[in-house]
PDB file of N, CA and C in Angstrom:
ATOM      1  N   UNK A   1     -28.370-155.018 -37.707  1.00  0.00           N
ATOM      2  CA  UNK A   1     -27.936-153.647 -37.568  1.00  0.00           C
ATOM      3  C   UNK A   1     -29.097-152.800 -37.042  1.00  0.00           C
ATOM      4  N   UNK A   2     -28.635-152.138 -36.454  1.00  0.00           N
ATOM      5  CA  UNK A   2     -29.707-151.103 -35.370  1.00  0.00           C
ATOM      6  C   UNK A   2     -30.019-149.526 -36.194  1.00  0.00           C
ATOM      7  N   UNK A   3     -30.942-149.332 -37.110  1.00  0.00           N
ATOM      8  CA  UNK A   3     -31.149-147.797 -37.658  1.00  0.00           C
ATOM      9  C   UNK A   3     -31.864-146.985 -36.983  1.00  0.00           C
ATOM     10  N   UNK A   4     -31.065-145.888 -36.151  1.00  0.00           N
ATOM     11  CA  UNK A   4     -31.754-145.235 -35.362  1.00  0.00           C
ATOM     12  C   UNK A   4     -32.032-144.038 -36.162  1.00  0.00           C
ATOM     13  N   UNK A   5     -32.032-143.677 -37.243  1.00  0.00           N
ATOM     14  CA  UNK A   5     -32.521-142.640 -38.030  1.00  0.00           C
ATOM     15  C   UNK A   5     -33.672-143.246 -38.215  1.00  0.00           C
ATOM     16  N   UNK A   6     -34.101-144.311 -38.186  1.00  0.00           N
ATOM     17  CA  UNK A   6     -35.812-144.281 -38.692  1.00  0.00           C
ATOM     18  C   UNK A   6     -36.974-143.745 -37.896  1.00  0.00           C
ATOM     19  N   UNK A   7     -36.246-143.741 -36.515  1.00  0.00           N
ATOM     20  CA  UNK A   7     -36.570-142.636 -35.288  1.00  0.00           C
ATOM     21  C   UNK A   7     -36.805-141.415 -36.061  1.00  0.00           C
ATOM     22  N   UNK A   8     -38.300-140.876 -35.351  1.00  0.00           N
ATOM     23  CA  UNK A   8     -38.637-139.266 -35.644  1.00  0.00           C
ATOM     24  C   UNK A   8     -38.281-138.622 -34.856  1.00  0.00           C
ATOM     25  N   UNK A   9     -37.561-137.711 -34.790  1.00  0.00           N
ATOM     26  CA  UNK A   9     -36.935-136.740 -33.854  1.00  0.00           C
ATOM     27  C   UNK A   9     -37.899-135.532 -33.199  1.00  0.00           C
ATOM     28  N   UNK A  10     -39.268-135.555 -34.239  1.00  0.00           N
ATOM     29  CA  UNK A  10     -40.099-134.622 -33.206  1.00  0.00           C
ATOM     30  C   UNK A  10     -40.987-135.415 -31.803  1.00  0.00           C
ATOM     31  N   UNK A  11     -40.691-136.881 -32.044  1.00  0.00           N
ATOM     32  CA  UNK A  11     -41.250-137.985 -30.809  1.00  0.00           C
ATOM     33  C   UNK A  11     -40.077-138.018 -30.188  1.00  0.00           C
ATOM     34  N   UNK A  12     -38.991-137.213 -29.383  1.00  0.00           N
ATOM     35  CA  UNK A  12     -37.829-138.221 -28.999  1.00  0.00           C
ATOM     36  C   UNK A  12     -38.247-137.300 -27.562  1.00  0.00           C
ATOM     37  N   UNK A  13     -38.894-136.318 -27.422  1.00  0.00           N
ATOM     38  CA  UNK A  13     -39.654-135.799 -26.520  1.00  0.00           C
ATOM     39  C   UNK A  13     -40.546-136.619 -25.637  1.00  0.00           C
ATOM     40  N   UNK A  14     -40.440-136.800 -24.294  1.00  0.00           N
ATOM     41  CA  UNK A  14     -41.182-137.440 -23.533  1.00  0.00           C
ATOM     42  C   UNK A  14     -42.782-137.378 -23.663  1.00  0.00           C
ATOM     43  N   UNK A  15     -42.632-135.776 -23.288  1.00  0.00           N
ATOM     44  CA  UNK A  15     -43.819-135.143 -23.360  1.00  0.00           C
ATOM     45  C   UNK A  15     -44.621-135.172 -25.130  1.00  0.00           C
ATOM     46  N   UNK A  16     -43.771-134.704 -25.845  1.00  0.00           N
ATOM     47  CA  UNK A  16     -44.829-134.830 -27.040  1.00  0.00           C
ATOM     48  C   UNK A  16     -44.665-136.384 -27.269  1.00  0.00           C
ATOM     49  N   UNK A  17     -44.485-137.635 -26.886  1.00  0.00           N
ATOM     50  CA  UNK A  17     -44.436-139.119 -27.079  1.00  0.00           C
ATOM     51  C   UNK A  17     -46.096-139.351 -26.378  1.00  0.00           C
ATOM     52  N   UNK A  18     -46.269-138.196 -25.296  1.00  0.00           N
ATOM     53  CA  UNK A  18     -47.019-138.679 -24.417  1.00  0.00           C
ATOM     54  C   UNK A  18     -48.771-138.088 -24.986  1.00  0.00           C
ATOM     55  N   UNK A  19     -48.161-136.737 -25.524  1.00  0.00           N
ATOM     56  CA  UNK A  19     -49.489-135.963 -26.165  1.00  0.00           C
ATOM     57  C   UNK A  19     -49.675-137.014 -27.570  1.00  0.00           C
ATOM     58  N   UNK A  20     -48.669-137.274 -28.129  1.00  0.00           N
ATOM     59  CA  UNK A  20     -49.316-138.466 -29.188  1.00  0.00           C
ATOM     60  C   UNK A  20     -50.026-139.782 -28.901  1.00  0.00           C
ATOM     61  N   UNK A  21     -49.372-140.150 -27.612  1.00  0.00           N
ATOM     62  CA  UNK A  21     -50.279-141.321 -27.509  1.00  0.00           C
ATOM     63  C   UNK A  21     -51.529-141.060 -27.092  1.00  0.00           C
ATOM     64  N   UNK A  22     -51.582-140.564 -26.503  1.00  0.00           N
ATOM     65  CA  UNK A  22     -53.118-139.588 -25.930  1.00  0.00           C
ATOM     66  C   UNK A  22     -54.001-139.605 -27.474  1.00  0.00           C
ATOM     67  N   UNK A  23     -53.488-138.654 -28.014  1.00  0.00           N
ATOM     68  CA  UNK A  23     -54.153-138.702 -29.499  1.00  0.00           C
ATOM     69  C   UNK A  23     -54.637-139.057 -30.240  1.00  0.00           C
ATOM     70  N   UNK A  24     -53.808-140.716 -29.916  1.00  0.00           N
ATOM     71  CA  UNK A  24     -53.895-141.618 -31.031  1.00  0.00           C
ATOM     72  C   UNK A  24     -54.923-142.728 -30.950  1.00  0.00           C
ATOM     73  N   UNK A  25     -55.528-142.713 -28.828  1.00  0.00           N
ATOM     74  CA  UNK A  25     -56.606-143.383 -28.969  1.00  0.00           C
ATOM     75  C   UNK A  25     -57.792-142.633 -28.692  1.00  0.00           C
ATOM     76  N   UNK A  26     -57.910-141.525 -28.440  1.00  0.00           N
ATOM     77  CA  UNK A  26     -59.094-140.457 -28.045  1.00  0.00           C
ATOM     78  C   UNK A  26     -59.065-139.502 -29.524  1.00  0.00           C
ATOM     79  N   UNK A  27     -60.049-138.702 -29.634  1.00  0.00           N
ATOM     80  CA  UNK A  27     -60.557-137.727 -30.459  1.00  0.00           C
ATOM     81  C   UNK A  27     -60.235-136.888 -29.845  1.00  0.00           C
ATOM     82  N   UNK A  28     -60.801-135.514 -29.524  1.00  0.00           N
ATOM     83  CA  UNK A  28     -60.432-134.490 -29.080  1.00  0.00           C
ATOM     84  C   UNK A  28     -59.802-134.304 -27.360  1.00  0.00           C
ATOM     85  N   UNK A  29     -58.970-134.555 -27.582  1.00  0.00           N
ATOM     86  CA  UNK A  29     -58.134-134.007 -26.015  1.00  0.00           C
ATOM     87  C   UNK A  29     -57.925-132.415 -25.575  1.00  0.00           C
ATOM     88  N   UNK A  30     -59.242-131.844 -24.443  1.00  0.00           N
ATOM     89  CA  UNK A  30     -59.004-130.700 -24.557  1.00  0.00           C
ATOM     90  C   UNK A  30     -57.495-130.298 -23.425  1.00  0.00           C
ATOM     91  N   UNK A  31     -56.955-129.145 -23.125  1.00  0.00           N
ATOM     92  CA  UNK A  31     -56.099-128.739 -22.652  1.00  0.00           C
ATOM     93  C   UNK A  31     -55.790-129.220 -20.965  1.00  0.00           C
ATOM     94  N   UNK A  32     -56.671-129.037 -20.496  1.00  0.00           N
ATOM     95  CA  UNK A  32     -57.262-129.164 -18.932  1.00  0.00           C
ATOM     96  C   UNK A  32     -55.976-130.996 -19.000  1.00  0.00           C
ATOM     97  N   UNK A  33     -57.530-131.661 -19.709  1.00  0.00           N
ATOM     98  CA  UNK A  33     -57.679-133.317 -19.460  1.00  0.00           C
ATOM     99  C   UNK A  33     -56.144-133.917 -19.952  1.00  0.00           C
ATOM    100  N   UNK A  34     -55.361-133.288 -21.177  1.00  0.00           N
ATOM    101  CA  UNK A  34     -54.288-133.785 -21.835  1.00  0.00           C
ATOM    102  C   UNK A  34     -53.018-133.221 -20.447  1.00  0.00           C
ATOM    103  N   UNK A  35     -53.189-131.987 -20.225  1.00  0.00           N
ATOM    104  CA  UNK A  35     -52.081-132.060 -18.833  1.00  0.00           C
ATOM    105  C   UNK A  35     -52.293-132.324 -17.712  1.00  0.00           C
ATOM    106  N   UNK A  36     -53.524-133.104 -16.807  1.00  0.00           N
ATOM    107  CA  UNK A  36     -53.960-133.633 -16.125  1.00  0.00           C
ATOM    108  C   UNK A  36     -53.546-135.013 -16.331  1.00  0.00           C
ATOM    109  N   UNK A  37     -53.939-135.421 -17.396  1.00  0.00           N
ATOM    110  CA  UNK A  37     -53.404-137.371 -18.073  1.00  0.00           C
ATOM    111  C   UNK A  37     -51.484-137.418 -17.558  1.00  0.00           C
ATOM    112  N   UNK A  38     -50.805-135.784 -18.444  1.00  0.00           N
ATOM    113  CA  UNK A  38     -49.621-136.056 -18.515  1.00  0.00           C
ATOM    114  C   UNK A  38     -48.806-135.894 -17.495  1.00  0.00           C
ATOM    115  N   UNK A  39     -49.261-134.922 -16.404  1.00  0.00           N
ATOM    116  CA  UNK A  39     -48.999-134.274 -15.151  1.00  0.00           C
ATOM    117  C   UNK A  39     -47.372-133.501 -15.584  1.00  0.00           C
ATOM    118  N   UNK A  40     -48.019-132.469 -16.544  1.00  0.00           N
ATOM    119  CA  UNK A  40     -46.906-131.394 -16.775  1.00  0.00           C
ATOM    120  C   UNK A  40     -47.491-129.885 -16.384  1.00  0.00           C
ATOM    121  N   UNK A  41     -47.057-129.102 -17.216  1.00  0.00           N
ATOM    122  CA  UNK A  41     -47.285-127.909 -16.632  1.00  0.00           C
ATOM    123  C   UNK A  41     -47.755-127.538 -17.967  1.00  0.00           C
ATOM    124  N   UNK A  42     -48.500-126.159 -17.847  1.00  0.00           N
ATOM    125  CA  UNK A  42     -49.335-125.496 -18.860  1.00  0.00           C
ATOM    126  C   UNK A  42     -48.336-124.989 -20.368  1.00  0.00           C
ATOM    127  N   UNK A  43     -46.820-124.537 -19.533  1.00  0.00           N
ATOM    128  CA  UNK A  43     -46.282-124.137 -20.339  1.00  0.00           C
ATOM    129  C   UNK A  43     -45.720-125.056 -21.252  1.00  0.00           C
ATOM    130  N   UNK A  44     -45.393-126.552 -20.582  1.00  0.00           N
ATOM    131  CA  UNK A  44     -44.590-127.576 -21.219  1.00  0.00           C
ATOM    132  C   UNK A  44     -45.467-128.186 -22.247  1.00  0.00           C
ATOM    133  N   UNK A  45     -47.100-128.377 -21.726  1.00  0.00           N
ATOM    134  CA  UNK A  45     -47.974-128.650 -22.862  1.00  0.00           C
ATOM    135  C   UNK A  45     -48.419-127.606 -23.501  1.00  0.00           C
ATOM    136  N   UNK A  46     -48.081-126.307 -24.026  1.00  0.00           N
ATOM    137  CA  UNK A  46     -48.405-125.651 -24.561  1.00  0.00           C
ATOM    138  C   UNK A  46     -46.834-125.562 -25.876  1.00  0.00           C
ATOM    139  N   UNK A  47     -45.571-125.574 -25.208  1.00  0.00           N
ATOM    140  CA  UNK A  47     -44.410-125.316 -26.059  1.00  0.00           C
ATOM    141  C   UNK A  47     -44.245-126.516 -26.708  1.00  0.00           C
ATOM    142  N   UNK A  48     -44.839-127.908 -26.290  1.00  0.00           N
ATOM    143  CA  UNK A  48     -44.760-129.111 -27.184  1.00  0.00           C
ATOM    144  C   UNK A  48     -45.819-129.570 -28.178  1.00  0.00           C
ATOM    145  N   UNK A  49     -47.195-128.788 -27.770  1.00  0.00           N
ATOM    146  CA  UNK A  49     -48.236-128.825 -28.564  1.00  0.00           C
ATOM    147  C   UNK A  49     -47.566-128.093 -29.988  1.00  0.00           C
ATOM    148  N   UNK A  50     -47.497-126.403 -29.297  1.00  0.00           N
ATOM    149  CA  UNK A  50     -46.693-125.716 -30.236  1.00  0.00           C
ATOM    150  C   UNK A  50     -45.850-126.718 -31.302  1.00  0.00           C
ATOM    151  N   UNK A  51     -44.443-127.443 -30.903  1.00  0.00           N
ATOM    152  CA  UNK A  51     -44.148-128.015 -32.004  1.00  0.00           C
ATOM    153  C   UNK A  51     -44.601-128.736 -32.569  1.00  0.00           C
ATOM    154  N   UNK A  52     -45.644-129.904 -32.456  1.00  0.00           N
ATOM    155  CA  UNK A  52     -46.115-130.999 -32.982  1.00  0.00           C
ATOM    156  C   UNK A  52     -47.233-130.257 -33.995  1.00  0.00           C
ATOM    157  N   UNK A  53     -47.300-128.863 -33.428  1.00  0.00           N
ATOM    158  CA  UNK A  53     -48.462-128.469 -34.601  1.00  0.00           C
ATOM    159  C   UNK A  53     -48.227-127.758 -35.367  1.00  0.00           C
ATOM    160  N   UNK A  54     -46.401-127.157 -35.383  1.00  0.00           N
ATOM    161  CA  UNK A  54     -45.877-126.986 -36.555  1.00  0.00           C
ATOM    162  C   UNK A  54     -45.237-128.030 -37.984  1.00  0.00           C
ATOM    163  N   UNK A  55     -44.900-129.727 -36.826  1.00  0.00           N
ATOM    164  CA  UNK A  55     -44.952-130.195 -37.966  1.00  0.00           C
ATOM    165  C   UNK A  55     -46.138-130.624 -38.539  1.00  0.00           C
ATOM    166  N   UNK A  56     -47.076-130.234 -37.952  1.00  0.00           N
ATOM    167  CA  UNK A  56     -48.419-130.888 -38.431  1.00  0.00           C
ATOM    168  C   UNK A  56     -48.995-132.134 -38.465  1.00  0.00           C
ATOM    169  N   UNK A  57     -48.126-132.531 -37.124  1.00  0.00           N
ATOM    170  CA  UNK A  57     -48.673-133.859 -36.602  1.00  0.00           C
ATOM    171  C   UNK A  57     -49.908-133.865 -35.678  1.00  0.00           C
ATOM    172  N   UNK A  58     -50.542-132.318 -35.299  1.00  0.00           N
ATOM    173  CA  UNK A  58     -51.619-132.448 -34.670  1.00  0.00           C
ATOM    174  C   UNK A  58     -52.522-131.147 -35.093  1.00  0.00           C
ATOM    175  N   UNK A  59     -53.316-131.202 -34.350  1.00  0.00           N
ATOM    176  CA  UNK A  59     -55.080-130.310 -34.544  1.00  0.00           C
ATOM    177  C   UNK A  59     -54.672-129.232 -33.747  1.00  0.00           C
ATOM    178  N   UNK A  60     -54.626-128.089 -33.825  1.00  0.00           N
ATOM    179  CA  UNK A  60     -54.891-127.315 -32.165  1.00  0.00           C
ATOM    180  C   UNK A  60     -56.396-126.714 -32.542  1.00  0.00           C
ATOM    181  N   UNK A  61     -57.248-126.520 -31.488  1.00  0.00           N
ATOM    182  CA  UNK A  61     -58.803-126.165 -32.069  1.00  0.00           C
ATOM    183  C   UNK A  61     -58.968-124.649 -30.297  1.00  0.00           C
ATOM    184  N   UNK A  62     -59.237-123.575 -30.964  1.00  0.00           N
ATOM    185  CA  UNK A  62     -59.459-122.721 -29.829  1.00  0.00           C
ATOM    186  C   UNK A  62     -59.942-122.245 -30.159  1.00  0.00           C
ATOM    187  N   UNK A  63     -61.804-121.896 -28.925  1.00  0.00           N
ATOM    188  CA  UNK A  63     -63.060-121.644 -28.988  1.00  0.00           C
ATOM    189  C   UNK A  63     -62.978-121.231 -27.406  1.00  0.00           C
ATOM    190  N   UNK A  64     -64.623-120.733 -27.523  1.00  0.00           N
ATOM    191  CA  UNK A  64     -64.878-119.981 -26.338  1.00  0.00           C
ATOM    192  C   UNK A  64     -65.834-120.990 -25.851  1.00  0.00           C
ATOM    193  N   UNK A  65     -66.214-121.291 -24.818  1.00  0.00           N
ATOM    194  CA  UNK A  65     -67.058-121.958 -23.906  1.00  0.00           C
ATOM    195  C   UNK A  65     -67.509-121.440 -23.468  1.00  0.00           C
ATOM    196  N   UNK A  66     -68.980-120.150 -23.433  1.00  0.00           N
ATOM    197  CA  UNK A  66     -69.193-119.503 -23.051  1.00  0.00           C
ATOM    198  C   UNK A  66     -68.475-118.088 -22.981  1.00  0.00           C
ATOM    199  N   UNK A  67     -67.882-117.901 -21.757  1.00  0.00           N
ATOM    200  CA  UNK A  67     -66.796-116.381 -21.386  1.00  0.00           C
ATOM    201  C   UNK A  67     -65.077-117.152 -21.335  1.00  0.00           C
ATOM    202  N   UNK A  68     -65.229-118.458 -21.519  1.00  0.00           N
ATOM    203  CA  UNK A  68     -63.854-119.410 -20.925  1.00  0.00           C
ATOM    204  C   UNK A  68     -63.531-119.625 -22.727  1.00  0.00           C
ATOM    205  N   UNK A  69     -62.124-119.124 -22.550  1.00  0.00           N
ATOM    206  CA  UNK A  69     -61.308-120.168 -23.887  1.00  0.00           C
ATOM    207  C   UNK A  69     -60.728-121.499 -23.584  1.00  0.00           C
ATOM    208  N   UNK A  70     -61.276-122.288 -24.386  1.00  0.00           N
ATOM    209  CA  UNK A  70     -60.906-123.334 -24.408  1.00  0.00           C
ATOM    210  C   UNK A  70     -60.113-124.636 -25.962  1.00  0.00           C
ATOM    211  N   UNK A  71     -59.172-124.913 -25.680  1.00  0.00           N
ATOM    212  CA  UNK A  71     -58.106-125.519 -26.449  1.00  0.00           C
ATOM    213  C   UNK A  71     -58.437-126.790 -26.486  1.00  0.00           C
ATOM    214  N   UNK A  72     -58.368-127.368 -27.288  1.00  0.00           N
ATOM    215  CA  UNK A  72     -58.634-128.605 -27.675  1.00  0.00           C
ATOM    216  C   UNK A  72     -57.301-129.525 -29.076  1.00  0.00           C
ATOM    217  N   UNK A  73     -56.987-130.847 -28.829  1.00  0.00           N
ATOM    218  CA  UNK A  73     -56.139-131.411 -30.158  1.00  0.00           C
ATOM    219  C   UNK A  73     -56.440-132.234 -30.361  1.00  0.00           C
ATOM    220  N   UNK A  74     -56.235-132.693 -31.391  1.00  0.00           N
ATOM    221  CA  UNK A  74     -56.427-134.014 -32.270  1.00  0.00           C
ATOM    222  C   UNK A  74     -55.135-134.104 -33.122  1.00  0.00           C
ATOM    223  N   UNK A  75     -55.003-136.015 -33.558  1.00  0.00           N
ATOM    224  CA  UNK A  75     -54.031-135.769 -34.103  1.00  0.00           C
ATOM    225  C   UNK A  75     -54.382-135.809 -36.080  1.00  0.00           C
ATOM    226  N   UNK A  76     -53.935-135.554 -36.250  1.00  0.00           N
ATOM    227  CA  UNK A  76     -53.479-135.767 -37.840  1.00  0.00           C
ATOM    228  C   UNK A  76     -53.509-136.830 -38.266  1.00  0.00           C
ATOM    229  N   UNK A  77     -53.797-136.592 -39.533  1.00  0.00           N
ATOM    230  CA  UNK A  77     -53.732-138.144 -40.344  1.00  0.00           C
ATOM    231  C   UNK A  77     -52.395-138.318 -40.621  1.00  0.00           C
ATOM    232  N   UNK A  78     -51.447-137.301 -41.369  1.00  0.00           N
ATOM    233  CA  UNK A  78     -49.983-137.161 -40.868  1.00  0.00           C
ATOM    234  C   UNK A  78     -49.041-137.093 -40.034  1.00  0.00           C
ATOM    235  N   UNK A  79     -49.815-136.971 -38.646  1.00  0.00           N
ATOM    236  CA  UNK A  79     -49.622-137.560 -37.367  1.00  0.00           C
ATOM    237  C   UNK A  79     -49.740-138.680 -36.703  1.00  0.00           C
ATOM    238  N   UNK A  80     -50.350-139.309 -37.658  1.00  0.00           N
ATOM    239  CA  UNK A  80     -51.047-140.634 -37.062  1.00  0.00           C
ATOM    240  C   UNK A  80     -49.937-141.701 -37.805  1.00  0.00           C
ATOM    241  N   UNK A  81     -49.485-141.250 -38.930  1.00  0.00           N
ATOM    242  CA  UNK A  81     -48.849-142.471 -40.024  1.00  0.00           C
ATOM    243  C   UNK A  81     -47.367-141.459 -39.543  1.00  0.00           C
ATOM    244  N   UNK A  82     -46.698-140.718 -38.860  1.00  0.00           N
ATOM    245  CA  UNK A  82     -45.531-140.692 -38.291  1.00  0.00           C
ATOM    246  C   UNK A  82     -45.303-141.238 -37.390  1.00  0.00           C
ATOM    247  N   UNK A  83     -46.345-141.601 -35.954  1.00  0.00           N
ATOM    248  CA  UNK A  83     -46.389-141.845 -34.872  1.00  0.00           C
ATOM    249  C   UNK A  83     -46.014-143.292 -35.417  1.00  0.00           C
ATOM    250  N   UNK A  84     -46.835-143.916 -35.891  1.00  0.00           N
ATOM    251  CA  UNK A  84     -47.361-145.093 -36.141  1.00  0.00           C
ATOM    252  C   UNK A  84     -45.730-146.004 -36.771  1.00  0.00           C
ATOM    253  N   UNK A  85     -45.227-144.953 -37.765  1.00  0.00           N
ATOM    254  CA  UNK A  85     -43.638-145.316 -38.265  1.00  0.00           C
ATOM    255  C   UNK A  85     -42.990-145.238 -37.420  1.00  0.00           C
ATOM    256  N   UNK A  86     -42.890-144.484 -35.754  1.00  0.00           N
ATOM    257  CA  UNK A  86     -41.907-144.083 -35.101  1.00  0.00           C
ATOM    258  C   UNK A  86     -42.364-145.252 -33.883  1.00  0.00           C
ATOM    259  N   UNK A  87     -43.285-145.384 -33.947  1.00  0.00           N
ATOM    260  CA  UNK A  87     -43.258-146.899 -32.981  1.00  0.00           C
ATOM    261  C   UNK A  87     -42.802-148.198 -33.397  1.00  0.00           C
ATOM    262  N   UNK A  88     -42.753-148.142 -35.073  1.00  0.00           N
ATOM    263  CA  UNK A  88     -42.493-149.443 -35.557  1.00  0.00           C
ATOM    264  C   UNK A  88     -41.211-149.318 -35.839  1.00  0.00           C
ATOM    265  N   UNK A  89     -40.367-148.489 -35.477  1.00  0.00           N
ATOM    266  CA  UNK A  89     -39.053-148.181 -35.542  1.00  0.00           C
ATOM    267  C   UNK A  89     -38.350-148.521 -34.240  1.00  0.00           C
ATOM    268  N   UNK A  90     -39.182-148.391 -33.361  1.00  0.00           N
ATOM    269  CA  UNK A  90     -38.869-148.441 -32.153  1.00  0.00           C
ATOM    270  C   UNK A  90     -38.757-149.966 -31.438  1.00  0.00           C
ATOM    271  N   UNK A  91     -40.061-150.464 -31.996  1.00  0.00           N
ATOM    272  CA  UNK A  91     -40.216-151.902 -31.747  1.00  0.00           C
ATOM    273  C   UNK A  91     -39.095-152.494 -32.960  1.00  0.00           C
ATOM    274  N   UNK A  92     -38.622-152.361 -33.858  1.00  0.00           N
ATOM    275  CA  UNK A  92     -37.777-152.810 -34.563  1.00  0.00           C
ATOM    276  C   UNK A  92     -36.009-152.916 -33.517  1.00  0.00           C
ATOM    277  N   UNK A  93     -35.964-151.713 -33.001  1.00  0.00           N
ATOM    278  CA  UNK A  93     -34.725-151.306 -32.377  1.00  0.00           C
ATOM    279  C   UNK A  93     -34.823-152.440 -30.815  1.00  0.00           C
ATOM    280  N   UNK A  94     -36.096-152.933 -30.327  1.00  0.00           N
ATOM    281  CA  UNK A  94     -35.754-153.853 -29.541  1.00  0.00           C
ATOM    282  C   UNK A  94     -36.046-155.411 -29.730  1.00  0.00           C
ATOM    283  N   UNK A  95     -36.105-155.820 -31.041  1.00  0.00           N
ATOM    284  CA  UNK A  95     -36.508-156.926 -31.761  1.00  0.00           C
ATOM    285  C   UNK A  95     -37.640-157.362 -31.601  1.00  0.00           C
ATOM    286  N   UNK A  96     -38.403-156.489 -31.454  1.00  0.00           N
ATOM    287  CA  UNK A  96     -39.980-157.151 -31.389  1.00  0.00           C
ATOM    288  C   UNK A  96     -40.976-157.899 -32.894  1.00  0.00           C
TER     289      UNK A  96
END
């Protein structure tokens, strides 16, 4: 039997699938480099950061670089053990 509820519904997002994996093998991914990697737009990585950092699956970190603001994420340790369930859910759903 196939349980697709064990699927996390805040990963069913391309884009936040893509800012997690990013995450999950780098430390700080600043803003620039994470939508450069994903080739989206400022707003799409900004409204999906937004959710992932309301469930608190990630870091958002914003500082000045001199006169420049600059954004930076990381993920969560509660980000890390959702991701981590939502891949093994995933690999479950194609019999791996």
């Amino acid at each position: 039997m196939i349980n697709i509820n064990q699927l996390n519904k805040e990963f069913e997002s391309r884009v936040r699938l893509g800012i997690m994996s990013v995450l999950m093998v780098n430390d700080w991914v600043d803003f620039s480099e994470m939508k450069n990697l994903l080739e989206i737009t400022d707003g799409n990585l900004a409204s999906h950061s937004n959710a992932l950092e309301k469930a608190e699956y990630i870091e958002v970190k914003k500082e000045f670089v001199g006169k420049k603001p600059k954004t930076s994420y990381r993920v969560t340790q509660s980000g890390r053990e959702a991701f981590t369930e939502h891949i093994n859910a995933l690999e479950k759903l194609i019999g791996k």
